[in-house]
PDB file of N, CA and C in Angstrom:
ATOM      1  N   UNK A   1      21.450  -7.736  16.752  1.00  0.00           N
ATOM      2  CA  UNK A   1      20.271  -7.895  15.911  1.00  0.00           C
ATOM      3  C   UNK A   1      20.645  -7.596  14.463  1.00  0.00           C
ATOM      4  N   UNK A   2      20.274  -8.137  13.360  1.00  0.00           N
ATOM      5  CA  UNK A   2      20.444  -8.177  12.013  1.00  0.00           C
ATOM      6  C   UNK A   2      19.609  -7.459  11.415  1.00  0.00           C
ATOM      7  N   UNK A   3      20.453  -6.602  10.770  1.00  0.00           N
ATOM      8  CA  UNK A   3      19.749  -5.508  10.131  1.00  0.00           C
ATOM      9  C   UNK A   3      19.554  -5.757   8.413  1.00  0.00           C
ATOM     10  N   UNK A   4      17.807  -5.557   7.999  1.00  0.00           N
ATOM     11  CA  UNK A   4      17.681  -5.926   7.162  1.00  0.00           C
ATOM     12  C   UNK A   4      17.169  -4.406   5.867  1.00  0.00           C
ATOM     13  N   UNK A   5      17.471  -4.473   5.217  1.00  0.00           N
ATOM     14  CA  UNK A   5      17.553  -3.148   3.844  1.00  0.00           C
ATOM     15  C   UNK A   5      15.975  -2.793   4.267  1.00  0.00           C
ATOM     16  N   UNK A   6      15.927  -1.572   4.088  1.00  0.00           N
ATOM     17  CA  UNK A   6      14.427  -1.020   3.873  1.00  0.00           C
ATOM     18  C   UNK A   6      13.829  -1.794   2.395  1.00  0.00           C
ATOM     19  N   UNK A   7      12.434  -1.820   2.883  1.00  0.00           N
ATOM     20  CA  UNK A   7      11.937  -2.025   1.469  1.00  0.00           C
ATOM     21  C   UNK A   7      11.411  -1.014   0.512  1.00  0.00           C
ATOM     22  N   UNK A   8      11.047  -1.691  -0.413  1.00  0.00           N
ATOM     23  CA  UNK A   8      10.924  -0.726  -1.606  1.00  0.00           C
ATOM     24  C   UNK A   8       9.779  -1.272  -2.063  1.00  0.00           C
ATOM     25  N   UNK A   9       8.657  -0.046  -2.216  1.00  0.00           N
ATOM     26  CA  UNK A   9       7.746  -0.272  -3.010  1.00  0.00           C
ATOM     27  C   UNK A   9       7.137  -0.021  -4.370  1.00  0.00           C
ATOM     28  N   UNK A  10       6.836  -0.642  -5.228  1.00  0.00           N
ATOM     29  CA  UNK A  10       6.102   0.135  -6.105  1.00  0.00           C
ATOM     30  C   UNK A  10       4.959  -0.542  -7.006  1.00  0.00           C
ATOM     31  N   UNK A  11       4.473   0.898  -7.427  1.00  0.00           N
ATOM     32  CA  UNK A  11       2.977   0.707  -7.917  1.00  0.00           C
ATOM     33  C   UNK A  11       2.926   1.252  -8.998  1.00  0.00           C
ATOM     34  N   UNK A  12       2.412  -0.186 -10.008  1.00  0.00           N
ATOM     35  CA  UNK A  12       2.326  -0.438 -11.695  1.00  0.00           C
ATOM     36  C   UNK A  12       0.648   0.224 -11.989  1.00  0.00           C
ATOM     37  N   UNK A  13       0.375   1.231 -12.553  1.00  0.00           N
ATOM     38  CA  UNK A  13      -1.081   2.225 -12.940  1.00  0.00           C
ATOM     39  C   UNK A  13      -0.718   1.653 -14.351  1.00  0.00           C
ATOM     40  N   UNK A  14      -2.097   1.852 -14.737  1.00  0.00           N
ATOM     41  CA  UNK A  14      -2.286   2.172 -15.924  1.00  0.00           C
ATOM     42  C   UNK A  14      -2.468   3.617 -16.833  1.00  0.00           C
ATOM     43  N   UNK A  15      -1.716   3.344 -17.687  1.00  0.00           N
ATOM     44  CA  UNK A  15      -1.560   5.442 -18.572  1.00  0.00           C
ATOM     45  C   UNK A  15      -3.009   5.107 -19.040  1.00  0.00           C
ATOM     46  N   UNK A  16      -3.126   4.502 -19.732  1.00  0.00           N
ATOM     47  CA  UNK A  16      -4.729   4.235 -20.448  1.00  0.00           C
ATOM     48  C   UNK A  16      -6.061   4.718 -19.745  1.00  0.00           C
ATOM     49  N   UNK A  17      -5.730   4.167 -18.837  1.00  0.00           N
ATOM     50  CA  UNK A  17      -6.474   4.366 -17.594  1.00  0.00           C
ATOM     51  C   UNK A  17      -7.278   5.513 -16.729  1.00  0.00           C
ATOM     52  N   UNK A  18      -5.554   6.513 -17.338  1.00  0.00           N
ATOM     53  CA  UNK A  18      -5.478   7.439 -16.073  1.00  0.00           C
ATOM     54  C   UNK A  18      -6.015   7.018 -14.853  1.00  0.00           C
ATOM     55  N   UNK A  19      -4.509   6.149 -14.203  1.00  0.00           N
ATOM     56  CA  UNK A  19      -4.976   6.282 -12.703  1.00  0.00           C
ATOM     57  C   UNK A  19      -3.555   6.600 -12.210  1.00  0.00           C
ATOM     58  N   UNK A  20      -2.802   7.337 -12.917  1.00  0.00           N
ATOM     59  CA  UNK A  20      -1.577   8.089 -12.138  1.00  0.00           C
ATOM     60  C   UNK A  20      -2.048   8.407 -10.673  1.00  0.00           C
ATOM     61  N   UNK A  21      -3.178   9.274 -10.403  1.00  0.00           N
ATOM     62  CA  UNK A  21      -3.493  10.238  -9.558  1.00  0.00           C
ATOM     63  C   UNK A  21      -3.644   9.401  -8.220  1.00  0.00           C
ATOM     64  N   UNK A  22      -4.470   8.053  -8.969  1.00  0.00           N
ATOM     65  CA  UNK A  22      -4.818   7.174  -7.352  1.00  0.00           C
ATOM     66  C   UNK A  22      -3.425   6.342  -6.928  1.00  0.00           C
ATOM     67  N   UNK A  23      -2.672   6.195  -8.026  1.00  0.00           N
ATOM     68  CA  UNK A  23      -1.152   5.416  -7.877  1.00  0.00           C
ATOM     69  C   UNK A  23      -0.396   6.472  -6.565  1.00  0.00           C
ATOM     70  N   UNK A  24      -0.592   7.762  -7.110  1.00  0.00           N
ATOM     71  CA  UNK A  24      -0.085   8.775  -6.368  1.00  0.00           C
ATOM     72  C   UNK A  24      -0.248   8.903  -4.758  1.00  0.00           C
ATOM     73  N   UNK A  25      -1.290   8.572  -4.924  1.00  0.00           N
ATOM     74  CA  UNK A  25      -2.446   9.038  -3.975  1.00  0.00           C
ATOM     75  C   UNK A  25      -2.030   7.916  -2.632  1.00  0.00           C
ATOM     76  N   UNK A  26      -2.019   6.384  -3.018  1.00  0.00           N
ATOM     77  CA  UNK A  26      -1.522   5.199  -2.594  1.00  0.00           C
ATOM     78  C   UNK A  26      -0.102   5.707  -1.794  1.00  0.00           C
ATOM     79  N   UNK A  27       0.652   5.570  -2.990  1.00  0.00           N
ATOM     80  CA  UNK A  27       2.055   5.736  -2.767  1.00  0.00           C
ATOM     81  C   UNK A  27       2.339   7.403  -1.209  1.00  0.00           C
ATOM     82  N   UNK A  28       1.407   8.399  -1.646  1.00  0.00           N
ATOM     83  CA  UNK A  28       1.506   9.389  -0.525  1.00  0.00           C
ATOM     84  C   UNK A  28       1.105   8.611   0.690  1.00  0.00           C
ATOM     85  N   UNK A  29      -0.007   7.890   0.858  1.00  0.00           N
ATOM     86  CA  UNK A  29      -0.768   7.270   1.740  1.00  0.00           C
ATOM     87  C   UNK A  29       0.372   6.316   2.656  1.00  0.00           C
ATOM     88  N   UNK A  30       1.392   5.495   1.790  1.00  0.00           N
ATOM     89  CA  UNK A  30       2.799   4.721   2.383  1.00  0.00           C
ATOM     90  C   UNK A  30       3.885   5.946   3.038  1.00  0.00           C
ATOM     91  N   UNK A  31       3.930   6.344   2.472  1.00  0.00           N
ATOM     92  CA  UNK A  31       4.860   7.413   3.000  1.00  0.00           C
ATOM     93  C   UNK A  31       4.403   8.091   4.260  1.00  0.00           C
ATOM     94  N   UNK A  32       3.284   8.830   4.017  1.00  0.00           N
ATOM     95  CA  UNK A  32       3.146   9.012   5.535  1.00  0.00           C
ATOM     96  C   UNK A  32       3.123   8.065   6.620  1.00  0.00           C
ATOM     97  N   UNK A  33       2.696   6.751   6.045  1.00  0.00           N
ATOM     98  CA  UNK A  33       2.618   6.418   7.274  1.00  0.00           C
ATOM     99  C   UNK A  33       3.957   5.155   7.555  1.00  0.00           C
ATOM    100  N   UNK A  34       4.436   4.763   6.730  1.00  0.00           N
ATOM    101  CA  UNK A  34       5.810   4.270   7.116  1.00  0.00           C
ATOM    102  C   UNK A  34       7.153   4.975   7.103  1.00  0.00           C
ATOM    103  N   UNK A  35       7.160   6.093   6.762  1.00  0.00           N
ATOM    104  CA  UNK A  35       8.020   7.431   6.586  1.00  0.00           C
ATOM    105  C   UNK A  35       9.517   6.811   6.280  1.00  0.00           C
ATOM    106  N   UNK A  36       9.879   6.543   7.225  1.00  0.00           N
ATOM    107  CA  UNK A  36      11.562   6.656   7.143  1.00  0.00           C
ATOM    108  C   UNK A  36      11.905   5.083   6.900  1.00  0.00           C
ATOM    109  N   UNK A  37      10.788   4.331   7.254  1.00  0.00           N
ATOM    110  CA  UNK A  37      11.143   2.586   6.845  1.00  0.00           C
ATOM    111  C   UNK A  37      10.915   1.707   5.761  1.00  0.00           C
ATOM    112  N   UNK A  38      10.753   2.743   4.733  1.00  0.00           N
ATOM    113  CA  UNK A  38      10.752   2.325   3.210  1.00  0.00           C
ATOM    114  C   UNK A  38      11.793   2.789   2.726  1.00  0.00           C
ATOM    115  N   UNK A  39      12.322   1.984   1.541  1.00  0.00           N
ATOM    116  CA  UNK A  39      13.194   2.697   0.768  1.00  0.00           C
ATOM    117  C   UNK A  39      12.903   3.911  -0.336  1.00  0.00           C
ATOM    118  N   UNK A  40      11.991   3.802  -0.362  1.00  0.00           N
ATOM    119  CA  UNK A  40      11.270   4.359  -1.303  1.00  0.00           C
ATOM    120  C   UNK A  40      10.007   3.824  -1.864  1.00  0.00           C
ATOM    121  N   UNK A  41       9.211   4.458  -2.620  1.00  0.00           N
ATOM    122  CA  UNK A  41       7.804   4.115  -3.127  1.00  0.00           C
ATOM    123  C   UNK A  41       7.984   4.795  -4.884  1.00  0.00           C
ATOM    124  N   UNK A  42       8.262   3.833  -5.450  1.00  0.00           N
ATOM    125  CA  UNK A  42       8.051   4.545  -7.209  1.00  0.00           C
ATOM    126  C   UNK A  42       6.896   3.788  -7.817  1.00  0.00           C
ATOM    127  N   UNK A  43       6.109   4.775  -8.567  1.00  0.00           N
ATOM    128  CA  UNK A  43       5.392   4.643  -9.586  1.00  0.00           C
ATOM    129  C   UNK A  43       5.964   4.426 -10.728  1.00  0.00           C
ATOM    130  N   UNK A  44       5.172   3.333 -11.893  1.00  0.00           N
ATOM    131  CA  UNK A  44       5.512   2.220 -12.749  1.00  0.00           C
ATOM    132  C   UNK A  44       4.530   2.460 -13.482  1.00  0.00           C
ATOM    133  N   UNK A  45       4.471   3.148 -14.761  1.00  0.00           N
ATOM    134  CA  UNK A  45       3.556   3.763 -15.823  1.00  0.00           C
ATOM    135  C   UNK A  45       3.198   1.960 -16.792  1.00  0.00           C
ATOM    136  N   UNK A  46       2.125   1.581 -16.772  1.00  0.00           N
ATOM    137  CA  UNK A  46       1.726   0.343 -17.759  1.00  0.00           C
ATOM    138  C   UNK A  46       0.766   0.553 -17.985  1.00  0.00           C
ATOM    139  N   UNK A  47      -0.036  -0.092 -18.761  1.00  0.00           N
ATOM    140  CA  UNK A  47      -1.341  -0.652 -19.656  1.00  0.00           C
ATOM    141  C   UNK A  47      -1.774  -1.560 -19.352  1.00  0.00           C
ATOM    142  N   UNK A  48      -3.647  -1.503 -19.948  1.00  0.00           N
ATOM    143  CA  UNK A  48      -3.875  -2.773 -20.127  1.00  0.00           C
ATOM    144  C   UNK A  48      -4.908  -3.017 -18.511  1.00  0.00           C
ATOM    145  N   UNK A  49      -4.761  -1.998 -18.084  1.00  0.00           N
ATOM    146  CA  UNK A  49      -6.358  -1.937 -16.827  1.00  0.00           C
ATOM    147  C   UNK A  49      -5.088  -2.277 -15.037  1.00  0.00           C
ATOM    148  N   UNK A  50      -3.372  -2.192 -15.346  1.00  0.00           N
ATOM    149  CA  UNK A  50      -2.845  -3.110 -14.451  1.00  0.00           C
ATOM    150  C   UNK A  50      -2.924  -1.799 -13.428  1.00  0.00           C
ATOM    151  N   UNK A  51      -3.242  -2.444 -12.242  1.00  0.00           N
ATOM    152  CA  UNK A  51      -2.853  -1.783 -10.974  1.00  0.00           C
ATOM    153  C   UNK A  51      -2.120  -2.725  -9.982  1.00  0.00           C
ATOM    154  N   UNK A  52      -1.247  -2.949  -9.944  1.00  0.00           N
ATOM    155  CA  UNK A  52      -0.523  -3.859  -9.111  1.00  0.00           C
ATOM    156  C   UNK A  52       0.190  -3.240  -7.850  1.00  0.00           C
ATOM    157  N   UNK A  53       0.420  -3.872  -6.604  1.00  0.00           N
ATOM    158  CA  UNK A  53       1.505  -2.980  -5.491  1.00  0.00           C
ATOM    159  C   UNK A  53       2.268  -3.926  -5.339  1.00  0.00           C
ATOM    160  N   UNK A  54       3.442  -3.769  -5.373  1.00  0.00           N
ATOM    161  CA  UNK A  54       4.533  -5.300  -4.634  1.00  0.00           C
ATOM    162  C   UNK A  54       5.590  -4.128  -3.835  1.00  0.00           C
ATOM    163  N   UNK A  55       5.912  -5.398  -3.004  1.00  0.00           N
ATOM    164  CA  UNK A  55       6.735  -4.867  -1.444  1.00  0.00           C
ATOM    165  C   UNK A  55       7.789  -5.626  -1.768  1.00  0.00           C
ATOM    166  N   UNK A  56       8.837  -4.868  -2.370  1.00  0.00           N
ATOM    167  CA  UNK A  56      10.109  -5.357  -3.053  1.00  0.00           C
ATOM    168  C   UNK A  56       9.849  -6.434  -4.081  1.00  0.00           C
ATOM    169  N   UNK A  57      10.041  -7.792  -4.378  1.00  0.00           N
ATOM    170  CA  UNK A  57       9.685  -8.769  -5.501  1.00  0.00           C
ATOM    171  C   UNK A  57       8.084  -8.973  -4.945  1.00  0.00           C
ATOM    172  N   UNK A  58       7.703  -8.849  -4.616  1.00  0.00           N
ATOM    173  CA  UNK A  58       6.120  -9.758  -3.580  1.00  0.00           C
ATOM    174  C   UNK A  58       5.020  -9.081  -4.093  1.00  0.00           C
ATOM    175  N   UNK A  59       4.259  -9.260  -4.757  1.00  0.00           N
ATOM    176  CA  UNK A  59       2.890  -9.084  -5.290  1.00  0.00           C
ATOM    177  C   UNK A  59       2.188  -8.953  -3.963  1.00  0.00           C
ATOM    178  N   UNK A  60       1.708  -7.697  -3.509  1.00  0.00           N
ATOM    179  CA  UNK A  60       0.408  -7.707  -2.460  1.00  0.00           C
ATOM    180  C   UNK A  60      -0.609  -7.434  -2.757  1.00  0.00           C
ATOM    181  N   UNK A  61      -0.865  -6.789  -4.086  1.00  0.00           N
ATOM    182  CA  UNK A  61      -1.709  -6.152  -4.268  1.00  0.00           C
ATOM    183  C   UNK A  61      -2.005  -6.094  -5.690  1.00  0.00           C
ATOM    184  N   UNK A  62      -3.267  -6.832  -6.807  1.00  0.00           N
ATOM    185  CA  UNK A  62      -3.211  -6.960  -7.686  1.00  0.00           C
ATOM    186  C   UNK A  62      -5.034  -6.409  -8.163  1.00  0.00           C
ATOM    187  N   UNK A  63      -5.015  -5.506  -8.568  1.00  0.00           N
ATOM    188  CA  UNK A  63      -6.683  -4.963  -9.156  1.00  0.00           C
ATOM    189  C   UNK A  63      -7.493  -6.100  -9.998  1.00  0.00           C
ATOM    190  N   UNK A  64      -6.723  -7.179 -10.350  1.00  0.00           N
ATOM    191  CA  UNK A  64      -7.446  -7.831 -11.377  1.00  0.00           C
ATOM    192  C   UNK A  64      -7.876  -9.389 -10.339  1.00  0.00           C
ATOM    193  N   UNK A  65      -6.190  -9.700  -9.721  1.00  0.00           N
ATOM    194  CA  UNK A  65      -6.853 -10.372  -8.464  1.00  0.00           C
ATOM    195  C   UNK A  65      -7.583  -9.890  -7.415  1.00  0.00           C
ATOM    196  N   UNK A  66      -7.176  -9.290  -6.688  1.00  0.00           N
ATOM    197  CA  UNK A  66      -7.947  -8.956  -5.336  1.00  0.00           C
ATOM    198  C   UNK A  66      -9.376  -7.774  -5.643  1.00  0.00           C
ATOM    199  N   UNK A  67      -9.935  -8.015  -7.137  1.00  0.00           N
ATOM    200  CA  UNK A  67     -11.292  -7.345  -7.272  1.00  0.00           C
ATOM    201  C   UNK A  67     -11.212  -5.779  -7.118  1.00  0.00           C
ATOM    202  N   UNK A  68     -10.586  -4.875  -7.656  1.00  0.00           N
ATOM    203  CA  UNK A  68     -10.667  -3.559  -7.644  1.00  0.00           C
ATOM    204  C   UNK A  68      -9.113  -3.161  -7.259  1.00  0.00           C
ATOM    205  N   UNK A  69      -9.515  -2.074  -6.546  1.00  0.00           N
ATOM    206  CA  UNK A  69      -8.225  -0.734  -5.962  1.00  0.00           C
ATOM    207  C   UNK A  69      -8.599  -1.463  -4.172  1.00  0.00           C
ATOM    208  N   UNK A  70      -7.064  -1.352  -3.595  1.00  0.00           N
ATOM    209  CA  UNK A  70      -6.994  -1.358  -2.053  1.00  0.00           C
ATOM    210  C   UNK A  70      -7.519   0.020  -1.776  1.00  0.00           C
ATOM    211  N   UNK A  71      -8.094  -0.439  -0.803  1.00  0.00           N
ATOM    212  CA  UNK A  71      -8.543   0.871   0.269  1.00  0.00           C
ATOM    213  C   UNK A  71      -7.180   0.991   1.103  1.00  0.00           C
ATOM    214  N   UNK A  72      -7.144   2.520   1.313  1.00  0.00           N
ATOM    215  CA  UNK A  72      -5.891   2.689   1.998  1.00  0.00           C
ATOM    216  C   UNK A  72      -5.781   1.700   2.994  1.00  0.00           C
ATOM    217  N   UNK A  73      -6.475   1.685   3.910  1.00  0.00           N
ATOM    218  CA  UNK A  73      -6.435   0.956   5.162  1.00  0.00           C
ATOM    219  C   UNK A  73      -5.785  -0.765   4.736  1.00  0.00           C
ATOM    220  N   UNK A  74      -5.946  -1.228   3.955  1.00  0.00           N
ATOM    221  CA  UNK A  74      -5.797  -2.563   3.218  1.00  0.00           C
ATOM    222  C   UNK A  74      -4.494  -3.033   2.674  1.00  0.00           C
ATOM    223  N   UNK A  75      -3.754  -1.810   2.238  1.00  0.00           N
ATOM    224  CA  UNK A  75      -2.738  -1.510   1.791  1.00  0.00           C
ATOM    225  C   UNK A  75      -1.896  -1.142   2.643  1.00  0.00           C
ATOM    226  N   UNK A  76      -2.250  -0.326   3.452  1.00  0.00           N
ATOM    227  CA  UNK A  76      -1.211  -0.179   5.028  1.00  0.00           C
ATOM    228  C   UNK A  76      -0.924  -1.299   5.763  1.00  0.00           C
ATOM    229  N   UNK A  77      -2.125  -1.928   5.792  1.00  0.00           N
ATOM    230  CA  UNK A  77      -1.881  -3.375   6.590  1.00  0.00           C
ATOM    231  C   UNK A  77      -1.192  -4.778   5.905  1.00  0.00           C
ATOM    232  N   UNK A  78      -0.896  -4.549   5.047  1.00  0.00           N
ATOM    233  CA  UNK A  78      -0.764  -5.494   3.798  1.00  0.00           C
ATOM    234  C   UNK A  78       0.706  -5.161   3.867  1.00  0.00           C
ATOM    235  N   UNK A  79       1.447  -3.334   3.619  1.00  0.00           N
ATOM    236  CA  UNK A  79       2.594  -3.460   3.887  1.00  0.00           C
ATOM    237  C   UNK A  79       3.349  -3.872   5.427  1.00  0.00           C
ATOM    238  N   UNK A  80       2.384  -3.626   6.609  1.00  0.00           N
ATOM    239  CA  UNK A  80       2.517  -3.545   7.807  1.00  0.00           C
ATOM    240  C   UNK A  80       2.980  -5.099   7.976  1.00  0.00           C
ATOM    241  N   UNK A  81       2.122  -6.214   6.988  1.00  0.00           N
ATOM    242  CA  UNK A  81       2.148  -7.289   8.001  1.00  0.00           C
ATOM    243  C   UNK A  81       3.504  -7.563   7.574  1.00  0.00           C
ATOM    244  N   UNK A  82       3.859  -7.484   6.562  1.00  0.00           N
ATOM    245  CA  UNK A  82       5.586  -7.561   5.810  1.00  0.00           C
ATOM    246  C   UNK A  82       6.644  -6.737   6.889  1.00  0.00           C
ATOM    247  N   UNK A  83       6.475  -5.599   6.942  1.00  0.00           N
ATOM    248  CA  UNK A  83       7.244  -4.564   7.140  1.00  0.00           C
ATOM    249  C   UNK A  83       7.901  -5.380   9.047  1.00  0.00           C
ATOM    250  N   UNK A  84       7.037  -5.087   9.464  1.00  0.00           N
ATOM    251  CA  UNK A  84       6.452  -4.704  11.081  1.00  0.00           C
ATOM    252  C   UNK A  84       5.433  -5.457  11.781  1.00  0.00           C
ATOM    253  N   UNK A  85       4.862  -6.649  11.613  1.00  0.00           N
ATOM    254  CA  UNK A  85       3.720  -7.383  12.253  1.00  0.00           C
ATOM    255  C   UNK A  85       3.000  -7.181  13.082  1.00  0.00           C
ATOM    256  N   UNK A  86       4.150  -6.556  14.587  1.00  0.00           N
ATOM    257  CA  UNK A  86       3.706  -6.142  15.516  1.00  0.00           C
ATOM    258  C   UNK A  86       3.584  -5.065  15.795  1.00  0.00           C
ATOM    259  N   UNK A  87       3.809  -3.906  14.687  1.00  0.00           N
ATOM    260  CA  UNK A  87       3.334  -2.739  15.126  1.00  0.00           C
ATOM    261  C   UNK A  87       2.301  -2.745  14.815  1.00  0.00           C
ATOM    262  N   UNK A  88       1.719  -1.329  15.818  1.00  0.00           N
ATOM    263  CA  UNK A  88       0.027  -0.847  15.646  1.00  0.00           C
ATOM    264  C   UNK A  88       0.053   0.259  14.876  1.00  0.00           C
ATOM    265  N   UNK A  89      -0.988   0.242  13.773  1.00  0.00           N
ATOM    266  CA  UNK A  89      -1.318   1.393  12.948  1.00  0.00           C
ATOM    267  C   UNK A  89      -2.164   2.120  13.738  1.00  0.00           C
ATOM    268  N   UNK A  90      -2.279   2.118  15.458  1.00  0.00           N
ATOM    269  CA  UNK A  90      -3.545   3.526  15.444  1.00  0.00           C
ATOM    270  C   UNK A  90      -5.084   2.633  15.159  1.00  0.00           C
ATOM    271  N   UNK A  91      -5.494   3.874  14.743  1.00  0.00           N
ATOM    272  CA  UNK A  91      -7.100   3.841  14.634  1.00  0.00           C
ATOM    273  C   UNK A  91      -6.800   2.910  13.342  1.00  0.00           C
ATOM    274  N   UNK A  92      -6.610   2.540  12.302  1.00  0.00           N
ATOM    275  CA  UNK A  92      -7.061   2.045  10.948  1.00  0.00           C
ATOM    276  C   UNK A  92      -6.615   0.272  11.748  1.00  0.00           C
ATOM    277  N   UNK A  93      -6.163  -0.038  12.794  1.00  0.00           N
ATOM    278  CA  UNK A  93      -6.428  -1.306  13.269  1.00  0.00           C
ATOM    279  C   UNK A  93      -7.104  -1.424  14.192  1.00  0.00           C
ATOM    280  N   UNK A  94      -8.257  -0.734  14.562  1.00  0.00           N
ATOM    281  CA  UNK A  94      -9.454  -0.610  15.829  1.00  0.00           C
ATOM    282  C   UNK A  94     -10.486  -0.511  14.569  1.00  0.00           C
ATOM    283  N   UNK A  95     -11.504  -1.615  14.716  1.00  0.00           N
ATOM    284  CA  UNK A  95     -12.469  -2.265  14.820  1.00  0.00           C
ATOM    285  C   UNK A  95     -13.407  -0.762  14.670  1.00  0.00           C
ATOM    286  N   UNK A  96     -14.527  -0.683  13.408  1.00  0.00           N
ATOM    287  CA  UNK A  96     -15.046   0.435  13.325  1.00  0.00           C
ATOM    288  C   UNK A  96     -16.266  -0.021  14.615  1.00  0.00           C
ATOM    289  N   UNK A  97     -16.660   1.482  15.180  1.00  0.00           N
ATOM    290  CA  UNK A  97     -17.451   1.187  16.187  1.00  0.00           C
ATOM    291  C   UNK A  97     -18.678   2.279  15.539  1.00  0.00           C
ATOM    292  N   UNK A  98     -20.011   2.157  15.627  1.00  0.00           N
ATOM    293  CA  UNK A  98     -21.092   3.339  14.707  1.00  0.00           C
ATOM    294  C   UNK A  98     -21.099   4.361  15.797  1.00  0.00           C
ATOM    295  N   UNK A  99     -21.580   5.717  15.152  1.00  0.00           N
ATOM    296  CA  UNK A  99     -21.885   6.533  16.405  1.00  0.00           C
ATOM    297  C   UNK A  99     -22.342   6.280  17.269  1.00  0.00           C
ATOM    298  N   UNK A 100     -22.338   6.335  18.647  1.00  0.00           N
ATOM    299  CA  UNK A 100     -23.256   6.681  19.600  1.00  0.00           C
ATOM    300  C   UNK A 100     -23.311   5.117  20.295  1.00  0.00           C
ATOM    301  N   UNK A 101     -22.659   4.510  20.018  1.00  0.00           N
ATOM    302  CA  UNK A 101     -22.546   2.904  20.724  1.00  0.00           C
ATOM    303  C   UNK A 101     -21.254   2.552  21.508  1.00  0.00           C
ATOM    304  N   UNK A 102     -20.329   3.801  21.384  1.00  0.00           N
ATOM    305  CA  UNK A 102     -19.046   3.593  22.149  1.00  0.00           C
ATOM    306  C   UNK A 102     -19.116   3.890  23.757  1.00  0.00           C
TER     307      UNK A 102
END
């Protein structure tokens, strides 16, 4: 089987902005949950309102396209479908069910 480089992520905040904290916040959110199958996750200080995520060259994630900030869950799955297709994230890929109807 052919072994392919971990990927590498990273996420372009805006200083203007101050959204270091949610860049942070993202980037902790990858790590836990892909741990050892990233190469890493760096934060990318810019301007100008940008929140972007790309999974090595690949734009997944753009605040100005995709209408706001990813919800974690959005962003896990977004690196997942790249990363791993067929793995299961657990609960954040089960279908929310309301109280008391399960």
């Amino acid at each position: 089987m052919e072994s392919h480089p971990a990927p590498h992520i990273s996420i372009t905040y805006c200083t203007q902005c101050q959204w270091l904290l949610r860049a942070g916040w993202m980037a902790q959110e990858l790590l836990s949950t892909f741990a050892t199958d990233l190469a890493g996750v760096t934060l990318v200080p810019g301007t100008g309102g940008i929140f972007q995520v790309r999974y090595d060259d690949v734009l997944i994630w753009d605040r100005k396209i995709d209408g706001g900030f990813p919800d974690a869950k959005i962003l896990k799955q977004r690196v997942r479908d790249r990363l791993d297709p067929a793995r299961d994230l657990g609960h954040i890929d089960r279908a929310h069910t309301p109280a008391g109807t399960a």
